[in-house]
N, C-alpha and C. Protein backbone atom coordinates (compact mmCIF):
# COMPACT_ATOMS: atom_id res chain seq x y z
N UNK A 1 51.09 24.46 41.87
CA UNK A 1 50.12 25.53 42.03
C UNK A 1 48.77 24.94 42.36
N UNK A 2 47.69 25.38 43.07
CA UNK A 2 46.87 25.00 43.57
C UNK A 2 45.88 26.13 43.04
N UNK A 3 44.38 25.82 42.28
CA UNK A 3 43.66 26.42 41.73
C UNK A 3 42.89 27.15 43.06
N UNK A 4 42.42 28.51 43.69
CA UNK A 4 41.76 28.53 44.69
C UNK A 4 40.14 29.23 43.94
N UNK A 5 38.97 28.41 44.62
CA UNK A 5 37.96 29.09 44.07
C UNK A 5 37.73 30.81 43.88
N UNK A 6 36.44 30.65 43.18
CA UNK A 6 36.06 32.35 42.44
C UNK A 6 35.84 32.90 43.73
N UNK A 7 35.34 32.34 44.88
CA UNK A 7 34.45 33.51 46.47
C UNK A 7 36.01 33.64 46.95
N UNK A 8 37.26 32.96 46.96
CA UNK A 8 38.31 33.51 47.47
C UNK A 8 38.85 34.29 46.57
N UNK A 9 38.87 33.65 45.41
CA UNK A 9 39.38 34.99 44.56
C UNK A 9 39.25 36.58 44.62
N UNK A 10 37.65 36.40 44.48
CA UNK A 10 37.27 37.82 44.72
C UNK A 10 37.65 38.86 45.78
N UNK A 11 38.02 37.64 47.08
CA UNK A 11 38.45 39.09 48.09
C UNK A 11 40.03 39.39 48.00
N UNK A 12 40.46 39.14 46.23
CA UNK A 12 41.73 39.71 46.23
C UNK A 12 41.42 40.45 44.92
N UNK A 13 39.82 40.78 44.66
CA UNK A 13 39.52 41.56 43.16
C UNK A 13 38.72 42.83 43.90
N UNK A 14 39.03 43.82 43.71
CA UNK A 14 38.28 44.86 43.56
C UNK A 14 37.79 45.21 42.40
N UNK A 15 36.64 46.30 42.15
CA UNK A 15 35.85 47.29 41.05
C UNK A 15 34.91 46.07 40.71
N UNK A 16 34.76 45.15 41.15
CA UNK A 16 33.40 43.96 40.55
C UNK A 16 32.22 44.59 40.90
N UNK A 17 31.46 44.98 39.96
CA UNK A 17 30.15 45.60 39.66
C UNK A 17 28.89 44.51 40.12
N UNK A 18 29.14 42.96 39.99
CA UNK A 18 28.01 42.25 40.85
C UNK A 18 28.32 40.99 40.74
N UNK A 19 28.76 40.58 41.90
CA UNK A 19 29.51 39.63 42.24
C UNK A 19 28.82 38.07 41.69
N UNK A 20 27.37 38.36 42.14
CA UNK A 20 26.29 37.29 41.70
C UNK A 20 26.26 37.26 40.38
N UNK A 21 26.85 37.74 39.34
CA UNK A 21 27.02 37.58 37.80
C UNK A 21 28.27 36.86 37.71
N UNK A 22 29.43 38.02 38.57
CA UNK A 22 30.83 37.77 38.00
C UNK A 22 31.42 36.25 38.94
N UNK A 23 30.98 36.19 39.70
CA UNK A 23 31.76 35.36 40.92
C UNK A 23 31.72 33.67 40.22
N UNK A 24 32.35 32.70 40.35
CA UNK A 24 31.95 31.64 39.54
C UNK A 24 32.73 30.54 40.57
N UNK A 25 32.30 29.28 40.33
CA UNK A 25 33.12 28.38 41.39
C UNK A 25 34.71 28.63 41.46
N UNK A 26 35.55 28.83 40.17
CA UNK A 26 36.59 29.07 40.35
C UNK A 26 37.36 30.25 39.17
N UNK A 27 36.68 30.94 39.37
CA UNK A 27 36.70 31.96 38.28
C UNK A 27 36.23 33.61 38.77
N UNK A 28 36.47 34.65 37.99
CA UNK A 28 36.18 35.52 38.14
C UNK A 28 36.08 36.30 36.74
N UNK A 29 34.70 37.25 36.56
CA UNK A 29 34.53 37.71 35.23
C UNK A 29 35.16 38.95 35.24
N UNK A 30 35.91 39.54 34.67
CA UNK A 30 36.48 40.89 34.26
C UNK A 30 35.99 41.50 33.70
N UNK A 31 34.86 43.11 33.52
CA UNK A 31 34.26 43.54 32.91
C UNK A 31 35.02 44.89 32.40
N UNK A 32 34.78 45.40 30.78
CA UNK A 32 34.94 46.57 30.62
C UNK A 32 34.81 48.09 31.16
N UNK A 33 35.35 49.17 31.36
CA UNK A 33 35.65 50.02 31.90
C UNK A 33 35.79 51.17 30.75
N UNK A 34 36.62 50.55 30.15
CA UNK A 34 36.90 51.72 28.55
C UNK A 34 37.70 51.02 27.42
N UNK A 35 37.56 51.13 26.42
CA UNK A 35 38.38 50.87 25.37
C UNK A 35 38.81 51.96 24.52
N UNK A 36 40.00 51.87 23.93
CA UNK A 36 40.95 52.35 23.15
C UNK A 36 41.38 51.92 21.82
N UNK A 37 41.52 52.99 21.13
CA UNK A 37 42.28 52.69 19.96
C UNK A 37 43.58 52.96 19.69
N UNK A 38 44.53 52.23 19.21
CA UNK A 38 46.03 52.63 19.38
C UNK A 38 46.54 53.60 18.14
N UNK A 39 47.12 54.11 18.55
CA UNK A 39 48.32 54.83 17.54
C UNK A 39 48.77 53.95 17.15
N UNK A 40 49.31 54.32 15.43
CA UNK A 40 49.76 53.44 14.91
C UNK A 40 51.40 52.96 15.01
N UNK A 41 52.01 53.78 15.48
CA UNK A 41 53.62 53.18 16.03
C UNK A 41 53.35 53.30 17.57
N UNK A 42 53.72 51.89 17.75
CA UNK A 42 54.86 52.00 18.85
C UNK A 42 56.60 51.82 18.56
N UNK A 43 57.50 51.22 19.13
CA UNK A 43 58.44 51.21 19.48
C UNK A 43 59.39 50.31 20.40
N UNK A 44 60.02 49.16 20.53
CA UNK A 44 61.06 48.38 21.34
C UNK A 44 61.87 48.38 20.78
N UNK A 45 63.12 48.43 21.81
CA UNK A 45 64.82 48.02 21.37
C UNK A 45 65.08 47.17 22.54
N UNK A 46 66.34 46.74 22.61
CA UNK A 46 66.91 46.03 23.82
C UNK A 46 66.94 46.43 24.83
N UNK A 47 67.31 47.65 25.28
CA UNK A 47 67.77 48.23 26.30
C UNK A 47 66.83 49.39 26.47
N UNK A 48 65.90 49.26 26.12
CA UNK A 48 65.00 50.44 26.15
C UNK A 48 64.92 51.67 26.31
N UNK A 49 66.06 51.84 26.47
CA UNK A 49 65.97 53.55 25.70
C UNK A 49 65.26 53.92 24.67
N UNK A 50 64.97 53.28 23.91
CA UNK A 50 64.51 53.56 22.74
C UNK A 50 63.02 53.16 22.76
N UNK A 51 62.34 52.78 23.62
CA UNK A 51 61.27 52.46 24.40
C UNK A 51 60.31 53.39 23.64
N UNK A 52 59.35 53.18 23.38
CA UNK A 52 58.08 54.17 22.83
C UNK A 52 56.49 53.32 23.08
N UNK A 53 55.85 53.34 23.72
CA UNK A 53 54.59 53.17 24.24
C UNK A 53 53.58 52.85 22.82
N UNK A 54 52.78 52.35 22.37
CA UNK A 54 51.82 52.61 20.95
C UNK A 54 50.61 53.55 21.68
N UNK A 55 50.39 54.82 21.79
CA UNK A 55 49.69 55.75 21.89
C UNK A 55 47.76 55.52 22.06
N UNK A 56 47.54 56.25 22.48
CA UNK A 56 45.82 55.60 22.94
C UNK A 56 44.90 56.47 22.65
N UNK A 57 44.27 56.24 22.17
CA UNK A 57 43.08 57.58 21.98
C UNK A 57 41.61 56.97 22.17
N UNK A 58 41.01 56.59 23.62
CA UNK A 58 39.85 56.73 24.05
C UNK A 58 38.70 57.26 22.99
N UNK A 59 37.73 55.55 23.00
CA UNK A 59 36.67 56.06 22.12
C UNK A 59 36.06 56.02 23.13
N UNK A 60 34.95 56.87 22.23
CA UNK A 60 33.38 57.44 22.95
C UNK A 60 32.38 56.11 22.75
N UNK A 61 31.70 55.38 23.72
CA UNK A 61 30.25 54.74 23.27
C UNK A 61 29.25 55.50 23.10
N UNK A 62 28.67 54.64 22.04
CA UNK A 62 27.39 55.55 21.79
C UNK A 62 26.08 54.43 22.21
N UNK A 63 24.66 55.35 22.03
CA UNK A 63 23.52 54.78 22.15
C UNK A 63 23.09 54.42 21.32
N UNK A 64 22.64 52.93 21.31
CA UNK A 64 21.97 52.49 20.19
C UNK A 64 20.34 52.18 20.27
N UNK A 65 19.91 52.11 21.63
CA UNK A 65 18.64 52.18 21.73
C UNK A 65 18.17 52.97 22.63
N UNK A 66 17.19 54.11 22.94
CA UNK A 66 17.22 55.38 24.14
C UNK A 66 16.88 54.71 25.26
N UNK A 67 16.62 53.15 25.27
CA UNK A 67 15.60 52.55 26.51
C UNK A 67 16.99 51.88 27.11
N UNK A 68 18.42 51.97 26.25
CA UNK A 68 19.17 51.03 27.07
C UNK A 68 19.79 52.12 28.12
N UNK A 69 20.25 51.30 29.46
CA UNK A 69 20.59 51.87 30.39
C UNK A 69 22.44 51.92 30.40
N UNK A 70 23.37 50.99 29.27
CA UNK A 70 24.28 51.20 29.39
C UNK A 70 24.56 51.74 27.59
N UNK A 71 25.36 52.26 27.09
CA UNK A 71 26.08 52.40 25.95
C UNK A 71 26.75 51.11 24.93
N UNK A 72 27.29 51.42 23.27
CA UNK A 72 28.20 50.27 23.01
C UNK A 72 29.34 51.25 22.53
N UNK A 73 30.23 50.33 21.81
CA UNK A 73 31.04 50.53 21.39
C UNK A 73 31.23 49.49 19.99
N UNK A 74 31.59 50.50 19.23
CA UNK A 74 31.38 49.60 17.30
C UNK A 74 32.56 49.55 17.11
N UNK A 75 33.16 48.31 16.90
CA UNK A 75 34.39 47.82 16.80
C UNK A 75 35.02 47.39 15.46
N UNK A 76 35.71 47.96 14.61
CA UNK A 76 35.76 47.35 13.60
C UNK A 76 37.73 46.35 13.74
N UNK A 77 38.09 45.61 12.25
CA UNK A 77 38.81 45.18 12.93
C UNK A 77 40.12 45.48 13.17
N UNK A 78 40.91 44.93 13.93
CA UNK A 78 42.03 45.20 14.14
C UNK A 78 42.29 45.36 15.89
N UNK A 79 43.23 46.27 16.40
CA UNK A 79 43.88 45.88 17.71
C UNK A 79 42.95 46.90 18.53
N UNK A 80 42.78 46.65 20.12
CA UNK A 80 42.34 47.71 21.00
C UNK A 80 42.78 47.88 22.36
N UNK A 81 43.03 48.87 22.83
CA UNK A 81 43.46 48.86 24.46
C UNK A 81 41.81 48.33 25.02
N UNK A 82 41.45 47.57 26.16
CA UNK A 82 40.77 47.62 27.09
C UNK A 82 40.96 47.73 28.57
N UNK A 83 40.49 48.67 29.13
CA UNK A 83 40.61 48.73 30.55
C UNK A 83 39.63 48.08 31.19
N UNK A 84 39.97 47.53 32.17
CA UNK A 84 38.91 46.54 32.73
C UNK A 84 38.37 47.02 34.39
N UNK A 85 37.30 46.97 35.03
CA UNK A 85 36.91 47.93 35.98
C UNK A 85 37.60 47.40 37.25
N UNK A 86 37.58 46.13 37.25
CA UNK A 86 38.75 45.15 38.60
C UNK A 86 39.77 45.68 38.14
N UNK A 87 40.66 45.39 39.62
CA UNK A 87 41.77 45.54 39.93
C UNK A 87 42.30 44.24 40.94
N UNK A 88 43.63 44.09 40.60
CA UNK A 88 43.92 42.57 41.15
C UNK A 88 44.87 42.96 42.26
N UNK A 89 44.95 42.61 43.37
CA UNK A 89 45.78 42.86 44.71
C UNK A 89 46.24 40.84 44.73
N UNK A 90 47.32 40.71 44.56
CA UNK A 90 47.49 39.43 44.80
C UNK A 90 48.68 39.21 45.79
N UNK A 91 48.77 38.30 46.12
CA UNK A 91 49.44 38.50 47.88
C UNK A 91 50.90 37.31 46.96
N UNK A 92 52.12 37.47 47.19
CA UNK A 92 53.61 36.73 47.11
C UNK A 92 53.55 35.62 46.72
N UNK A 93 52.18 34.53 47.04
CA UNK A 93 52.45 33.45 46.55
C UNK A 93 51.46 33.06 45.61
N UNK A 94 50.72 34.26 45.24
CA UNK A 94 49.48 33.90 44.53
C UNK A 94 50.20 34.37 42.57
N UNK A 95 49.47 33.80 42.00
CA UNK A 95 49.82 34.28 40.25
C UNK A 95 47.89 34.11 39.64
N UNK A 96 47.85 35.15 38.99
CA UNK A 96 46.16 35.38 38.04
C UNK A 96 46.99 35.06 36.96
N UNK A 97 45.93 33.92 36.41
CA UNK A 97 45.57 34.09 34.69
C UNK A 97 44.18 34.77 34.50
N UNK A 98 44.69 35.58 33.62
CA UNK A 98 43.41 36.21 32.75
C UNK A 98 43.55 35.59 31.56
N UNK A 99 42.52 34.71 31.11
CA UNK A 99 41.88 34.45 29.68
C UNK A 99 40.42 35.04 29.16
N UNK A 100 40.86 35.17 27.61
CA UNK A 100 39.23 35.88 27.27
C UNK A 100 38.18 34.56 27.78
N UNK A 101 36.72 35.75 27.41
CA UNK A 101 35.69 35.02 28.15
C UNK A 101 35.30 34.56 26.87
N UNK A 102 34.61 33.01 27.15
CA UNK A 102 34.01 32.46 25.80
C UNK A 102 33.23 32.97 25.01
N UNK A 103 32.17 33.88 25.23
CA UNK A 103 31.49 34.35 24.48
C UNK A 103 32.33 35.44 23.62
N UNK A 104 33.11 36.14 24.17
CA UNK A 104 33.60 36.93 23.21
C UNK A 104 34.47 36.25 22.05
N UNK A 105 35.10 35.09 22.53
CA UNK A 105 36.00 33.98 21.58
C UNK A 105 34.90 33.97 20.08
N UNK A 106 33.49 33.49 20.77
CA UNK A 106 32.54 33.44 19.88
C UNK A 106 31.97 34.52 18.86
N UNK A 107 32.15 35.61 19.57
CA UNK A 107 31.77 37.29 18.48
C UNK A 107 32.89 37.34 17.79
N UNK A 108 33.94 36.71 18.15
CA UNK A 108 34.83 37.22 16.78
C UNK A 108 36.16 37.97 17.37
N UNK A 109 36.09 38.09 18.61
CA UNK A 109 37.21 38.51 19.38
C UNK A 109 37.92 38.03 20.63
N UNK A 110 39.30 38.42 20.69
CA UNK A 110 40.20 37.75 21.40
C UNK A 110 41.23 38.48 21.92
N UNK A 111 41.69 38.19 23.10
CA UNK A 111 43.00 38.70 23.61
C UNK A 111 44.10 37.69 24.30
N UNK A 112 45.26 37.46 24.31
CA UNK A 112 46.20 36.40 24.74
C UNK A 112 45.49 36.19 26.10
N UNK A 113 45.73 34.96 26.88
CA UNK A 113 46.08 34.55 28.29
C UNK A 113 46.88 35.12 28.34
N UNK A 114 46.94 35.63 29.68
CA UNK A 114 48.72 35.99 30.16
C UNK A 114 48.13 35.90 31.88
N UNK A 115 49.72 35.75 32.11
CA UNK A 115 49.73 35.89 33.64
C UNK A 115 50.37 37.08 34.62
N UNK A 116 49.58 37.44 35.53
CA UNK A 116 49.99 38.52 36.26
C UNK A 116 50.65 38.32 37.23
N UNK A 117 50.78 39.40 38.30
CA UNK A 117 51.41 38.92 39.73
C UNK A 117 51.47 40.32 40.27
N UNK A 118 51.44 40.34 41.68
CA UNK A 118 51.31 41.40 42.54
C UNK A 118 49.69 42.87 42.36
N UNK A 119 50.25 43.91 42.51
CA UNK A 119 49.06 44.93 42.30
C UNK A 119 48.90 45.13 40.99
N UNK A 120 47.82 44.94 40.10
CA UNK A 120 47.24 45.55 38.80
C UNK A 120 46.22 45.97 38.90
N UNK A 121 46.66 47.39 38.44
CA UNK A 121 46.19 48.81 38.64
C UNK A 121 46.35 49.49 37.67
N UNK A 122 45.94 49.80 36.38
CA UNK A 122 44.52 49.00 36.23
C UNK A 122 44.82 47.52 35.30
N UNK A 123 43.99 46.67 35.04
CA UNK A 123 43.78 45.61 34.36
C UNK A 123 43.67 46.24 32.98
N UNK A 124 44.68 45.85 32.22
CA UNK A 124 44.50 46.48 30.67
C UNK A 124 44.71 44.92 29.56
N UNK A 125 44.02 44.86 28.50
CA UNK A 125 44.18 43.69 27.57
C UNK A 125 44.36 44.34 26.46
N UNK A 126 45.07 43.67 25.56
CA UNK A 126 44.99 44.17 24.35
C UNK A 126 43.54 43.07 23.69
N UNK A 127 42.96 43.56 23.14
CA UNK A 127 42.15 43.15 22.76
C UNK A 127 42.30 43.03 21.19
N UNK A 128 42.05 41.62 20.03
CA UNK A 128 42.22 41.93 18.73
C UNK A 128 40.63 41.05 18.04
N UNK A 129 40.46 41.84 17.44
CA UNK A 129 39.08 41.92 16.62
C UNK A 129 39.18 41.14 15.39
N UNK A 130 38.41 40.42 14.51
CA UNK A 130 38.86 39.47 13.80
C UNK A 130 37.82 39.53 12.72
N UNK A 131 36.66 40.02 13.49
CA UNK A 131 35.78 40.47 12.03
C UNK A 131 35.48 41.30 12.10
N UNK A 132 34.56 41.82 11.12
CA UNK A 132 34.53 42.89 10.44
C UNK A 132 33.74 44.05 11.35
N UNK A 133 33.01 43.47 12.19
CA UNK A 133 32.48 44.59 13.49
C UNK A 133 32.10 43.90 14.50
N UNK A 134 32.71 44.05 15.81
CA UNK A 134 31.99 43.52 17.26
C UNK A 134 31.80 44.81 18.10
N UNK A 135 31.06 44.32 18.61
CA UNK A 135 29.80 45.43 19.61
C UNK A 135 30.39 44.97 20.97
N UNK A 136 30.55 45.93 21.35
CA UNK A 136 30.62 45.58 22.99
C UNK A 136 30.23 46.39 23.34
N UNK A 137 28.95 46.27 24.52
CA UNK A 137 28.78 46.98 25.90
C UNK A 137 29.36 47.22 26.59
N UNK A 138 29.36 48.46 27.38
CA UNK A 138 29.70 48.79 28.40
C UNK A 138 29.91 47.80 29.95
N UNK A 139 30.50 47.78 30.43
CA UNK A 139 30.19 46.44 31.28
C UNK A 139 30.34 45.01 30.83
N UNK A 140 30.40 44.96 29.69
CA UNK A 140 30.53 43.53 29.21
C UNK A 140 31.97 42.58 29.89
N UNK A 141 31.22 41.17 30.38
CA UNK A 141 32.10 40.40 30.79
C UNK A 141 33.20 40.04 29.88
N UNK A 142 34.47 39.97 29.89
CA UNK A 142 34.86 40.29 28.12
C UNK A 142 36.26 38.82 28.76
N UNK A 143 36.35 38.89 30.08
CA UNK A 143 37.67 37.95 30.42
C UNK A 143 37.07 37.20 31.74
N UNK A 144 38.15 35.85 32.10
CA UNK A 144 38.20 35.31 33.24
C UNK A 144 39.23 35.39 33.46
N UNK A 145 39.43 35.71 35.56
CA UNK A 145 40.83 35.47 35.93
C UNK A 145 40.32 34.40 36.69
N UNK A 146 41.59 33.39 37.05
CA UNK A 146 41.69 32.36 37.84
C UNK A 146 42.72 32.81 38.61
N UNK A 147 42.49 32.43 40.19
CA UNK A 147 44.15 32.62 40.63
C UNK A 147 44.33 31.08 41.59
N UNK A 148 45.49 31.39 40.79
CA UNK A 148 46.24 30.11 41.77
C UNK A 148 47.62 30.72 43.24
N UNK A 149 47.52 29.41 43.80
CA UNK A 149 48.38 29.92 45.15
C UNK A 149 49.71 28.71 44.92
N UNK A 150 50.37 29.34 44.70
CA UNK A 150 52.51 29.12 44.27
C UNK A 150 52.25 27.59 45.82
N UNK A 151 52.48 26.45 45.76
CA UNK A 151 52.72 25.91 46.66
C UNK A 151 54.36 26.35 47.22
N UNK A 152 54.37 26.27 48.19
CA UNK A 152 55.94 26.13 48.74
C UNK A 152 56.66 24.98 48.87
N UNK A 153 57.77 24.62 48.68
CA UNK A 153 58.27 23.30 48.09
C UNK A 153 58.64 23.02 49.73
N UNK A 154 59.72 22.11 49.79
CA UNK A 154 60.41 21.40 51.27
C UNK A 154 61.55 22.66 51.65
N UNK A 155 62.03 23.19 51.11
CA UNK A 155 63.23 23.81 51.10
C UNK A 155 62.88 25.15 51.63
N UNK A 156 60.83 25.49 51.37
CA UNK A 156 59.99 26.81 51.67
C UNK A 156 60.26 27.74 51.06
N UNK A 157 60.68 27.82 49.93
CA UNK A 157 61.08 28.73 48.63
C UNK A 157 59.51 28.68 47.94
N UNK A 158 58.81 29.45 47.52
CA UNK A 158 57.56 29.77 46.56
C UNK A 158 58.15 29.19 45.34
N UNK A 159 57.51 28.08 44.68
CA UNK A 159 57.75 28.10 43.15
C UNK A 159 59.06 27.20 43.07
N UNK A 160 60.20 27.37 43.77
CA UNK A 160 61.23 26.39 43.35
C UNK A 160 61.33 25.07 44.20
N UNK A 161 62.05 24.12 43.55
CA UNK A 161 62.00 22.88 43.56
C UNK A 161 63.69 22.49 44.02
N UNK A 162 63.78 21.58 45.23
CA UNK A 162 65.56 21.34 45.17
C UNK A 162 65.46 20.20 44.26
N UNK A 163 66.92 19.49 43.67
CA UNK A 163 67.16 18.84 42.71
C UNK A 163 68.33 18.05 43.47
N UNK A 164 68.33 17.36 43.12
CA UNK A 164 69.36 16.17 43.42
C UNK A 164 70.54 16.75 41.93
N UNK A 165 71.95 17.18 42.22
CA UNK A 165 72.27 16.88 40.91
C UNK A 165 72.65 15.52 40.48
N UNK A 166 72.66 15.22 39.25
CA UNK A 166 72.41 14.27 38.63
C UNK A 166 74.15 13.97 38.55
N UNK A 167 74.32 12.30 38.87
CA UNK A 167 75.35 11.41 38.66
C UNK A 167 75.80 11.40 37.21
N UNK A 168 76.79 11.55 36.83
CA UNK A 168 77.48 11.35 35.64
C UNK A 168 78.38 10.31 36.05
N UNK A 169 77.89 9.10 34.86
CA UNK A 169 78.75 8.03 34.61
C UNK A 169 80.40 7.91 34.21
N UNK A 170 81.18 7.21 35.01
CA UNK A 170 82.68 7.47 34.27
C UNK A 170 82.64 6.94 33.35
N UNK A 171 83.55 7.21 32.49
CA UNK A 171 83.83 5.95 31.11
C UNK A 171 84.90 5.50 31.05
N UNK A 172 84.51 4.31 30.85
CA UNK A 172 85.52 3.26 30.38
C UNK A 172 87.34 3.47 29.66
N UNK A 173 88.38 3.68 30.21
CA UNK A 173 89.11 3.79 29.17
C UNK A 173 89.54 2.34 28.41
């Protein structure tokens, strides 16, 4: 895989609110859109029929000072949906990691790395809270995606590798 910078990245990110904040040599900042609080069951089985979603109920931000121009959101702890305002268009040979952004590591909150692939529409994290209240703004840079581009091997397969199979020794009788 081959890391490609943040100015190529971006022309496979839409909803970036200002590129001159978010754009980075090889990075891209993911900003908030909305957050959620979950219902308290969800639901998995094997075969998913039995499939059940953990339920969402959209909080409201409020104002904490009349002079600010965006809203927060008072977080206490435990799990949260976040929607994020990008959207990722990634082309067959490309794969995004999204990892949280450091500063939020630092307030006290976190969400897994994971890796994507193809259209995400929308960008959602679970987000988990660790102390006892984090604040987030509206807009807040909260993740980085990186995308990398799948080299193509000799064989021109994305991602796979041919193999020699391997010699097994006779033995001795």
């Amino acid at each position: 895989m081959q890391l490609i910078s943040g100015k190529e990245a971006a022309a496979h990110i839409s909803g970036i609110l200002h590129a001159q904040y978010q754009v980075h040599g090889f990075s891209v900042h993911l900003t908030v859109r909305s957050i959620s609080s979950l219902d308290p069951t969800g639901q998995i089985d094997f075969g998913g029929g039995e499939y059940i979603a953990a339920g969402r109920r959209e909080l409201s931000p409020h104002e904490v000072r009349p002079e600010d121009k965006y809203k927060w959101w008072d977080l206490g702890k435990g799990s949260y949906f976040i929607e994020c305002n990008e959207t990722l268009h990634l082309a067959a040979d490309e794969i995004a990691l999204i990892e949280p952004e450091d500063r939020l590591l630092r307030a006290g909150g976190w969400h897994v790395p994971l890796f994507v692939r193809g259209h995400v529409d929308p960008v959602e994290l679970l987000l988990e809270v660790g102390v006892a209240r984090l604040r987030v703004k509206e807009n807040a840079r909260i993740a980085r995606v990186r995308l990398f581009r799948i080299e193509k091997s000799q064989n021109g397969a994305s991602g796979k590798t041919s193999r020699a199979k391997p010699k097994t020794a006779k033995r001795k009788k």
